[in-house]
Structure formats: C-alpha cells, structure tokens
C-alpha atoms as a PDB file:
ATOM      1  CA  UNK A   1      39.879 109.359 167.050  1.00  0.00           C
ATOM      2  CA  UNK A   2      42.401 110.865 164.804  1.00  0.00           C
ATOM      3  CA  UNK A   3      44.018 114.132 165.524  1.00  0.00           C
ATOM      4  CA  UNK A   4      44.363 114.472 161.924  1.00  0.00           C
ATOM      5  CA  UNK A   5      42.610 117.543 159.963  1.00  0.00           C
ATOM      6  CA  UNK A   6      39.611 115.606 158.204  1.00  0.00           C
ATOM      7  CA  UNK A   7      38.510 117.719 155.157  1.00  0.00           C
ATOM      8  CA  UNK A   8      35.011 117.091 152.776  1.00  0.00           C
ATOM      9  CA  UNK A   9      35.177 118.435 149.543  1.00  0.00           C
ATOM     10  CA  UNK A  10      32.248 118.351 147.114  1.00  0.00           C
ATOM     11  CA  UNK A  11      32.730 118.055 143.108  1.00  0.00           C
ATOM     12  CA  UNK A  12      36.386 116.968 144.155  1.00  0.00           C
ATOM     13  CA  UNK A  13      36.727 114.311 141.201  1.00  0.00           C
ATOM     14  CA  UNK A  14      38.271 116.991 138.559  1.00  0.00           C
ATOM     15  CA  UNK A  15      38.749 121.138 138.109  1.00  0.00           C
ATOM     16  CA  UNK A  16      39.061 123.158 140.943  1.00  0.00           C
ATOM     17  CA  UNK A  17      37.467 120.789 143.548  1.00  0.00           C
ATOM     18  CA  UNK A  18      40.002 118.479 143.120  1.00  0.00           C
ATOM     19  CA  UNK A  19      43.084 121.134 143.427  1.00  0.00           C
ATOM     20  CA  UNK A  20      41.475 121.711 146.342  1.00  0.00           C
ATOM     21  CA  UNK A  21      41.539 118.657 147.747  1.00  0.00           C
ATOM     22  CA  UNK A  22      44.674 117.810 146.350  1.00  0.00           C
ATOM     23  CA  UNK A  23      45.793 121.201 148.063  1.00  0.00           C
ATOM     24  CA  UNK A  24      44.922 120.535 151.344  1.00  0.00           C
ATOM     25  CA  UNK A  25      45.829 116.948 151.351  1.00  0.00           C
ATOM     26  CA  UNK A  26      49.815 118.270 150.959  1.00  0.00           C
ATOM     27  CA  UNK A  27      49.157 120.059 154.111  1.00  0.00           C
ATOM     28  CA  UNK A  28      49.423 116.361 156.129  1.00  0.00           C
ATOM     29  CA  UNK A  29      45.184 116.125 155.926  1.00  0.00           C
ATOM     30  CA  UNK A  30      43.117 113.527 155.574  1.00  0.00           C
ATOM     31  CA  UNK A  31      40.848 114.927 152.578  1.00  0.00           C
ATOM     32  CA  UNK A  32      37.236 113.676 151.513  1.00  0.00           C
ATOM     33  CA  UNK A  33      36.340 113.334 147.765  1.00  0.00           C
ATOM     34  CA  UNK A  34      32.891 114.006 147.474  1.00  0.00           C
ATOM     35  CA  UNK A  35      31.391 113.241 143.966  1.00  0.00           C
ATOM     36  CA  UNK A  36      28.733 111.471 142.414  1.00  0.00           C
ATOM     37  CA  UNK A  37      30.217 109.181 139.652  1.00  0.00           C
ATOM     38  CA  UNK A  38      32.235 105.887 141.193  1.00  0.00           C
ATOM     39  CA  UNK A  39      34.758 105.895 138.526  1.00  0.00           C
ATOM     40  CA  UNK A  40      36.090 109.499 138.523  1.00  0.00           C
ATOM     41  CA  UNK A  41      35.885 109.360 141.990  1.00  0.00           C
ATOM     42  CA  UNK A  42      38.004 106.204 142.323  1.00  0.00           C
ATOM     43  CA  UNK A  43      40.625 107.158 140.097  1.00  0.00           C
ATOM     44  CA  UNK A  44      40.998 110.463 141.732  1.00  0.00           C
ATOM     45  CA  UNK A  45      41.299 108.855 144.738  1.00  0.00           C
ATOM     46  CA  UNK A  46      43.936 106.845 143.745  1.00  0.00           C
ATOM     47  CA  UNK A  47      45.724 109.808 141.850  1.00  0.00           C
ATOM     48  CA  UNK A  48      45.732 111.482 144.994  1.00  0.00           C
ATOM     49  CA  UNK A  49      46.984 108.689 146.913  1.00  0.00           C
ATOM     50  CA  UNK A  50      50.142 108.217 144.808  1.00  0.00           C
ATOM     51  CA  UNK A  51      50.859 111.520 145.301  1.00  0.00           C
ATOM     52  CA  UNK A  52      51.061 110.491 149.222  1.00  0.00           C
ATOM     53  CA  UNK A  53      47.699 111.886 150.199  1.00  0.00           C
ATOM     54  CA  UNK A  54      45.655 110.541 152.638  1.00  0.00           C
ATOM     55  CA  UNK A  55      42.762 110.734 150.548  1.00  0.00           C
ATOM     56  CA  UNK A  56      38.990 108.854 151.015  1.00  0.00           C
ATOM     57  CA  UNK A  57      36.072 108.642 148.690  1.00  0.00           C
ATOM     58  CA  UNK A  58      32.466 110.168 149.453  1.00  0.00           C
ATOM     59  CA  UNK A  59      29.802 108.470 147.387  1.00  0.00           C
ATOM     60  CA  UNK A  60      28.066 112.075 146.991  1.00  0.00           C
ATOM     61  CA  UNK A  61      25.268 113.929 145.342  1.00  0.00           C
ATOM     62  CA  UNK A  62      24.378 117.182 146.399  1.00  0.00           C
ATOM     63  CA  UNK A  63      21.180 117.289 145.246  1.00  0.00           C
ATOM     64  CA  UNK A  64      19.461 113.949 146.942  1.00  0.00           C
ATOM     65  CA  UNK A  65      18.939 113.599 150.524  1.00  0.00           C
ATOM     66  CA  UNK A  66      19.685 109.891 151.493  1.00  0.00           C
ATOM     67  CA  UNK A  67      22.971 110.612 149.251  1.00  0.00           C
ATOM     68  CA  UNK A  68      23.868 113.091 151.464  1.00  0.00           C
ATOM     69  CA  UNK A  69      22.846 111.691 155.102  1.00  0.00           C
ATOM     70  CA  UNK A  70      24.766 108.802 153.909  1.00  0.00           C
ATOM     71  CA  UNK A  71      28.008 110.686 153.424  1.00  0.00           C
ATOM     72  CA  UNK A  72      27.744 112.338 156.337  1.00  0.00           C
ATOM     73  CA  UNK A  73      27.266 108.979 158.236  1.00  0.00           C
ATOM     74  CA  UNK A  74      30.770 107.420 156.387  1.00  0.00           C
ATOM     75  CA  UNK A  75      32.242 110.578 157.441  1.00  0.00           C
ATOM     76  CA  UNK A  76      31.486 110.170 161.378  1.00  0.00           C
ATOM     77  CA  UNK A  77      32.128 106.723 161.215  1.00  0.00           C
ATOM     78  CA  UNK A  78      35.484 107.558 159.310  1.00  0.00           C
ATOM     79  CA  UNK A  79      36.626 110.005 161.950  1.00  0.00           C
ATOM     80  CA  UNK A  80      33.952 110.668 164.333  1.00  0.00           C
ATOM     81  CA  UNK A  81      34.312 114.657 163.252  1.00  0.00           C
ATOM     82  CA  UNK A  82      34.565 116.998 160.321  1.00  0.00           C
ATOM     83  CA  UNK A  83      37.119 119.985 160.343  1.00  0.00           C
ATOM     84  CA  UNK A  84      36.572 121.724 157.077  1.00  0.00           C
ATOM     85  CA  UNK A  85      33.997 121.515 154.458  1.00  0.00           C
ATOM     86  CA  UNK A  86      34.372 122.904 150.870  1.00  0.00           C
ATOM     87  CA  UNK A  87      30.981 123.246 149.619  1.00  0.00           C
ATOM     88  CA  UNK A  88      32.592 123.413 145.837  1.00  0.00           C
ATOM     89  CA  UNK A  89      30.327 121.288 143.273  1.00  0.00           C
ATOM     90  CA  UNK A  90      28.324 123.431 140.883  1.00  0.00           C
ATOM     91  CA  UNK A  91      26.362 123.407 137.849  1.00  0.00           C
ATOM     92  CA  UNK A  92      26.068 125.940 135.009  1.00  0.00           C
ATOM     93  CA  UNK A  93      22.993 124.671 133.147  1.00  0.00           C
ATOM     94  CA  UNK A  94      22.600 124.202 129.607  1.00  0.00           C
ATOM     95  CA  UNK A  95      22.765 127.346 126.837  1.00  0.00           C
ATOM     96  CA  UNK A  96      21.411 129.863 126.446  1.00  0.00           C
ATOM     97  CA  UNK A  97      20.397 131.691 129.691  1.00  0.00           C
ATOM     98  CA  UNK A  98      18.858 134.669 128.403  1.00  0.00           C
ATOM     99  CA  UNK A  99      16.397 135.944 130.644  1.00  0.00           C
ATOM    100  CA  UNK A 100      13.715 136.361 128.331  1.00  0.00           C
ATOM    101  CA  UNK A 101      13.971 133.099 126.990  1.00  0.00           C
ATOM    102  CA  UNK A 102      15.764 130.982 129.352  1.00  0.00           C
ATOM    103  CA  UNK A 103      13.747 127.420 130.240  1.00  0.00           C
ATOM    104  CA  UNK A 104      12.494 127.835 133.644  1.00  0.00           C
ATOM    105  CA  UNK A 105      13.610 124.082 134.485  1.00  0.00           C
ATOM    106  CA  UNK A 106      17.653 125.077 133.750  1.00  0.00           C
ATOM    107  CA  UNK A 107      17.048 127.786 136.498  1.00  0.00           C
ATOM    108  CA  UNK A 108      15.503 125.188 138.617  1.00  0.00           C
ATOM    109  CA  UNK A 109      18.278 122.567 137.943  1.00  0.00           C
ATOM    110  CA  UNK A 110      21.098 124.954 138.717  1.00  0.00           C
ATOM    111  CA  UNK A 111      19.568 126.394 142.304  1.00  0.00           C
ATOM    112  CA  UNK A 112      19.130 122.982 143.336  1.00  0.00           C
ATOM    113  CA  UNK A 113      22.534 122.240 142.699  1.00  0.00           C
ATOM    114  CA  UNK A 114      24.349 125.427 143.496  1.00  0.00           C
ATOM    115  CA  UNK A 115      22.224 126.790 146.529  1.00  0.00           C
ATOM    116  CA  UNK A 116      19.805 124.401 147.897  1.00  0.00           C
ATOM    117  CA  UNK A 117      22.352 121.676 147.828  1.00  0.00           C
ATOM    118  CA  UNK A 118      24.911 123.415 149.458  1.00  0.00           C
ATOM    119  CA  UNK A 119      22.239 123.725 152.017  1.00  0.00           C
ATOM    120  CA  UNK A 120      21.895 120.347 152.451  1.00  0.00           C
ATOM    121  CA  UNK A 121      25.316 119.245 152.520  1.00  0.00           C
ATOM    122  CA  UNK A 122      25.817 122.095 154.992  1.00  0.00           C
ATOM    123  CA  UNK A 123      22.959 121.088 157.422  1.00  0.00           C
ATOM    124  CA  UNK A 124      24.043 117.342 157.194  1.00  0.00           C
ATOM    125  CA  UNK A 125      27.727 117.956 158.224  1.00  0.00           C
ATOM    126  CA  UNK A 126      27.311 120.399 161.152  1.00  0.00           C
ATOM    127  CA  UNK A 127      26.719 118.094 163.844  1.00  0.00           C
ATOM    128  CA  UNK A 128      30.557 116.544 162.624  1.00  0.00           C
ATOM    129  CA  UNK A 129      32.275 120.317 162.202  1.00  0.00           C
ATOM    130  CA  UNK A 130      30.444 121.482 165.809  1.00  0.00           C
ATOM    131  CA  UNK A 131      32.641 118.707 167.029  1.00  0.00           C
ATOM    132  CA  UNK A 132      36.228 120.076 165.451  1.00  0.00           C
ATOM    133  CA  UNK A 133      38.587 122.834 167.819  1.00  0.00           C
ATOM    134  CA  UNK A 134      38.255 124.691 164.557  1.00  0.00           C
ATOM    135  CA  UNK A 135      36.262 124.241 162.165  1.00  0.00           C
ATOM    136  CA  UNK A 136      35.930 126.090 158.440  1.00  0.00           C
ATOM    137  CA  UNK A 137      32.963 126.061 155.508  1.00  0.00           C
ATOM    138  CA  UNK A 138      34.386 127.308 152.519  1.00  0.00           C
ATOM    139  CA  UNK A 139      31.420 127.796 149.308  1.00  0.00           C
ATOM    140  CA  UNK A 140      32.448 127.968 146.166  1.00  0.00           C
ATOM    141  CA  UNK A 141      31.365 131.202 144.578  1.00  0.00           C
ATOM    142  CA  UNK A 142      32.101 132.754 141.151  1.00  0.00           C
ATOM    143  CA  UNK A 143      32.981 136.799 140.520  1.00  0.00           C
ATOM    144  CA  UNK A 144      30.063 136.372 138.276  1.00  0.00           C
ATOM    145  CA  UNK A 145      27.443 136.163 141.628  1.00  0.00           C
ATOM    146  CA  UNK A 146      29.064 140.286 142.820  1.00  0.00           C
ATOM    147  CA  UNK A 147      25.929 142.292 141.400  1.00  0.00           C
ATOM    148  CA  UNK A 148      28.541 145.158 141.486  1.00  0.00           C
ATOM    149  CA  UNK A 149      30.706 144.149 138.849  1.00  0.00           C
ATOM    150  CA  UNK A 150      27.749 142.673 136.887  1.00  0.00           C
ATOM    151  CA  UNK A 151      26.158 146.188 136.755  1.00  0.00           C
ATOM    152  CA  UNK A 152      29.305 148.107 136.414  1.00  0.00           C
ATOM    153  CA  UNK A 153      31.481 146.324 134.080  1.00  0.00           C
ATOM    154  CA  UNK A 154      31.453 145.868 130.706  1.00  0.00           C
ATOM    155  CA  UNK A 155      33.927 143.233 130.441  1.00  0.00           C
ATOM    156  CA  UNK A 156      32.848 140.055 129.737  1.00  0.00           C
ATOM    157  CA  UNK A 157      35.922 138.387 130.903  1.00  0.00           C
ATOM    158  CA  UNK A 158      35.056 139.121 134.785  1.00  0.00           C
ATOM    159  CA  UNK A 159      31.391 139.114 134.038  1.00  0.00           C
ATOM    160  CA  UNK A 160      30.654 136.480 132.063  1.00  0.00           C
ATOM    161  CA  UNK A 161      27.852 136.174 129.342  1.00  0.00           C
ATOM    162  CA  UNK A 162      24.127 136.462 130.016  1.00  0.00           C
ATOM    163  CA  UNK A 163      23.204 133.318 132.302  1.00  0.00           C
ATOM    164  CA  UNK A 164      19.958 134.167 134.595  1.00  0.00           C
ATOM    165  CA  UNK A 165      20.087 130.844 136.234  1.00  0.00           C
ATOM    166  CA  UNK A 166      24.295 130.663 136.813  1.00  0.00           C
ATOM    167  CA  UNK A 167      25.260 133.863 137.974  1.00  0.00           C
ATOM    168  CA  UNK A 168      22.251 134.393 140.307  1.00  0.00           C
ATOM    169  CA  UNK A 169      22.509 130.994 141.709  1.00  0.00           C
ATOM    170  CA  UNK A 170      26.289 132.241 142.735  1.00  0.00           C
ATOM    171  CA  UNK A 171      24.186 135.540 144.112  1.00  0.00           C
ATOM    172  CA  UNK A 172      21.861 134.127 146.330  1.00  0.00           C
ATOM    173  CA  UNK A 173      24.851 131.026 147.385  1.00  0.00           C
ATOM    174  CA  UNK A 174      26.608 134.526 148.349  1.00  0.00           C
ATOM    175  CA  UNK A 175      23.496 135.548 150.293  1.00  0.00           C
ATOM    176  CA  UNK A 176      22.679 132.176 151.721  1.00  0.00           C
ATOM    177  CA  UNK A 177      26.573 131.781 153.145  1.00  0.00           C
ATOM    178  CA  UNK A 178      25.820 135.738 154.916  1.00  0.00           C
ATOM    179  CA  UNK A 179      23.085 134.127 156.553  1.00  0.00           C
ATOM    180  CA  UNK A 180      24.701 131.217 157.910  1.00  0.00           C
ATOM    181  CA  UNK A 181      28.014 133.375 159.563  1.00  0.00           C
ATOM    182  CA  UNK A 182      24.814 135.532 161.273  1.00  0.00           C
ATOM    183  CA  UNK A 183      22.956 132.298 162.720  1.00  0.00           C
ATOM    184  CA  UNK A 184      26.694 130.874 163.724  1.00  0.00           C
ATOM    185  CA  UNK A 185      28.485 134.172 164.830  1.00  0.00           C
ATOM    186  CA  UNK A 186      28.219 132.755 168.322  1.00  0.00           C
ATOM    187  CA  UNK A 187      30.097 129.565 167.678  1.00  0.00           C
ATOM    188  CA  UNK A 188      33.913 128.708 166.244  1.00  0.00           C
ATOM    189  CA  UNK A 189      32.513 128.107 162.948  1.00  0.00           C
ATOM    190  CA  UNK A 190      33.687 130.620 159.975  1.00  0.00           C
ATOM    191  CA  UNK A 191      31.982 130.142 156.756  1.00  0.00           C
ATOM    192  CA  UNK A 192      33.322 132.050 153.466  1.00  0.00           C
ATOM    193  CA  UNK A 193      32.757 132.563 150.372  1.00  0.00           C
ATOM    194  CA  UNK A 194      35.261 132.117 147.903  1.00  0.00           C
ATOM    195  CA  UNK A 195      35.965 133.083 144.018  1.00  0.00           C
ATOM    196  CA  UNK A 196      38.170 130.944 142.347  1.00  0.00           C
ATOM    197  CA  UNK A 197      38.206 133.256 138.969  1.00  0.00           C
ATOM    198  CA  UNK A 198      37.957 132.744 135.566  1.00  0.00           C
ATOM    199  CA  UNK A 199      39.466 129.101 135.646  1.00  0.00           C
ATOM    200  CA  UNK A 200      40.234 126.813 132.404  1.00  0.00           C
ATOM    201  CA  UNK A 201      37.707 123.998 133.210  1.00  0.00           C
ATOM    202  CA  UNK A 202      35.352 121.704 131.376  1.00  0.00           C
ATOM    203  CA  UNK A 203      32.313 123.919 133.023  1.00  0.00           C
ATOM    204  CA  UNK A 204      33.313 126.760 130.736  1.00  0.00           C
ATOM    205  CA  UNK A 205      34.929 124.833 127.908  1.00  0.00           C
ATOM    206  CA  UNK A 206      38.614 125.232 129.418  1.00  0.00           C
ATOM    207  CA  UNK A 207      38.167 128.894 127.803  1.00  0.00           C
ATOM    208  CA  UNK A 208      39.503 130.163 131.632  1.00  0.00           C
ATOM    209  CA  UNK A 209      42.675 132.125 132.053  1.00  0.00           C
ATOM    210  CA  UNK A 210      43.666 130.864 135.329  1.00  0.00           C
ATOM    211  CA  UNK A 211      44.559 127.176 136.264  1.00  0.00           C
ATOM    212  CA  UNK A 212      42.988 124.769 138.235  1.00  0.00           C
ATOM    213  CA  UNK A 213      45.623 125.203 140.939  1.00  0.00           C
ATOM    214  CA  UNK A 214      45.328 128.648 140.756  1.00  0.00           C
ATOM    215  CA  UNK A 215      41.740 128.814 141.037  1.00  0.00           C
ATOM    216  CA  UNK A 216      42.287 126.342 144.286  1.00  0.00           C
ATOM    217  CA  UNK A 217      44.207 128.660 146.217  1.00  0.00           C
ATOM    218  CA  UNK A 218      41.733 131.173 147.513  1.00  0.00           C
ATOM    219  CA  UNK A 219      39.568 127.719 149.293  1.00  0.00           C
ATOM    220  CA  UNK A 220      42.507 126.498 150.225  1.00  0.00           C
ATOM    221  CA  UNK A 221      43.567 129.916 152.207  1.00  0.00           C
ATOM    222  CA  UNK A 222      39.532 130.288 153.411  1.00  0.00           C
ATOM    223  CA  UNK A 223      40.112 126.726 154.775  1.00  0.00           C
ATOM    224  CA  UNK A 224      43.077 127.393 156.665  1.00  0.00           C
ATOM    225  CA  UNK A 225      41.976 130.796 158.160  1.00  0.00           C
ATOM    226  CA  UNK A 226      43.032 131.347 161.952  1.00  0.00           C
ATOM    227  CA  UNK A 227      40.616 131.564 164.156  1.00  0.00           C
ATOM    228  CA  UNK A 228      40.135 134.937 164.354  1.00  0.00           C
ATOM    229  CA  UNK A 229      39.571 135.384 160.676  1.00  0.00           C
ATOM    230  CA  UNK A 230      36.975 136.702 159.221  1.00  0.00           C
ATOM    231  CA  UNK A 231      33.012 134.608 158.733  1.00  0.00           C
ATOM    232  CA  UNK A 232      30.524 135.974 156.197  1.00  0.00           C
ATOM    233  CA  UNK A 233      32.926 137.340 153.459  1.00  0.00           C
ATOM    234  CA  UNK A 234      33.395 136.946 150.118  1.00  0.00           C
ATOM    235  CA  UNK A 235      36.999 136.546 148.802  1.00  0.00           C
ATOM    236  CA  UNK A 236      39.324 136.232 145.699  1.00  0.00           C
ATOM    237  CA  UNK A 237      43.345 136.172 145.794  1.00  0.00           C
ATOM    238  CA  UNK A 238      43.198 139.774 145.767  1.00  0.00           C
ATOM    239  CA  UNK A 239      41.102 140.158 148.482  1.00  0.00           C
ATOM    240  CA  UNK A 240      37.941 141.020 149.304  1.00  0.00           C
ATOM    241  CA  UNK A 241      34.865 141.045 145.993  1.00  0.00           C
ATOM    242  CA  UNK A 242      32.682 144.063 145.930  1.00  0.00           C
ATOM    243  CA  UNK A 243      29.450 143.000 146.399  1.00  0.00           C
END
C-alpha cells in the first residue's frame, strides 16, 4: 500500500472544496474528488492533474447510501486506507428562509445534505481513517452556524440573512462534529470544525469577500493538525469561533 497521504474531499468539483483539494494535493497527497456530477468532476480532475496533482475521482452523493458505500469501497480498493476526510459539500436551499414562512421540505433538503449526510459519509469512511497513523475529519462549517454571533451581531456580513434551514443546519453540523470528538476521544482521530468565511462562491451568488483559496486555508490547516492538536473545535483563520 502506498505511504502516500490519501485525502477524500466532498463537493470538491468547484468553490472551496476544490481549493481544498487542490490545497492539499500541493502538499505531495494523493487527494479524492468527491462529487456527484461526472462532468465537473472529470474536468476537475484533470485541472488538478495538470497542475501535477495526484488527484482521483469519487463518484459521490452525500445524501444516498449505495452512493456512498460505493465510494468508500473505490477508496479501500484505491489505497486500502483513508488519512483525511473533508466533509465539505453543502446546500443552502432555495429563498426565502424566513422562519415563519419557510417550506418545511427546504429545511428537510438542507439537513439531509449538510448534517445527516455528513453522517453518512463519516460512518462509511471510518473503518479506512481507523487504519491511517494519523488520521483527520475536517466539516465544513459556516460563521453563520455560532448562535453567539447570530444573537449578538447586527451585521449581516458575518451573520448572514434570515435562513432557518442554512444556518441551523451549520448549528447542529457544529453539534453533531462535538459529539463525534467525545465518542472518539480515545482514539488518534481529531475531527474539527472549520469556517471558511464569507467566500465569493456560486452558493451565495459570488457576493463573498474572501476567495476560494482563502476560504480553503482554515481545512487545509484542520487537515494537517499534529497530533496533539486539538478534536471537537470550531475554527476560522483567526482562531477559535465563539459558539
């Protein structure tokens, strides 16, 4: 089996997810693209590729199960292990997302996505990261999921606009990632939680402020945490969110 770091990144066809592989994949790994469409994630392959990457594609969508025991399958038969994870596809759901108004099957749609399928894809890939000297699960949050600076800021920039089916889903991913760091505080694993911040992507109409590449770098640095970093947390560039 290789020796070779062997990361799985979900959503990595475009935006952040793809920094992220792209990212890692300068650091001399061998980095999954996990994503749904064939196209995108063939020519992202083979953007990454001619930018010397070692890069593979993951026929992957979060949200069914054979999907995702079949990934994890190509995976172990790829390189019989899984080193880091980047639990980064997501969903915002359709507008508006008021809460007195909001359809109840947007809410559904984006916690299947953004919380129960990072469940899945989590669940699925342990048996191949129990197997790696160190391994790393990195989830995708958003500044928008801290309940402290959606109840004590006014600014709309960090808090984003109404959305009772995005921001909570980013909540309860936050919640669901504490939970996993207490069942696993006994093994090597770390799992994070990351904010990438207000990034320019097609999710939010490229309104962001930050890049792509910028919004990468937090995942990238909860990927490549020594092992005696920290498990359970939630982190931006500047350190850790407020809760």
């Amino acid at each position: 089996m290789s020796e070779q770091t062997i990361a799985l990144i979900t959503g990595a066809n475009k935006g952040i997810g793809y920094e992220i592989a792209a990212g890692l994949g300068a650091l001399g790994w061998s980095v999954g693209v996990g994503a749904r469409d064939e196209q995108r994630r063939e020519t992202a392959v083979a953007k990454l590729r001619a930018a010397g990457i070692d890069a593979f594609g993951v026929p992957l969508d979060v949200t069914d199960d054979a999907s995702v025991t079949a990934a994890a399958g190509l995976v172990e038969e790829r390189a019989g292990r899984l080193d880091v994870l980047v639990n980064n596809a997501g969903v915002t759901g359709s507008a508006p997302q008021l809460p007195t108004t909001v359809d109840l099957a947007v809410v559904r749609t984006v916690v299947e996505t953004n919380v129960i399928g990072v469940i899945r894809v989590t669940n699925a890939m342990l048996p191949l990261l129990r197997r790696s000297a160190s391994p790393r699960i990195v989830n995708m949050s958003s500044g928008v999921g801290s309940l402290t600076r959606q109840s004590t800021s006014t600014d709309e920039l960090s808090t984003g606009p109404v959305a009772v089916a995005y921001s909570p889903s980013k909540t309860f991913l936050n919640a669901v990632t504490v939970q996993y760091a207490k069942e696993l505080r006994d093994t090597n694993i770390l799992i994070n939680a990351g904010c990438p911040g207000f990034v320019a992507t097609d999710l939010n109409g490229f309104r962001g402020i930050r890049t792509p590449e910028q919004g990468a770098a937090i995942a990238i640095r909860l990927a490549t945490l020594p092992d005696d970093g920290p498990t359970g947390g939630f982190f931006e560039d500047a350190g850790v969110v407020p809760w």
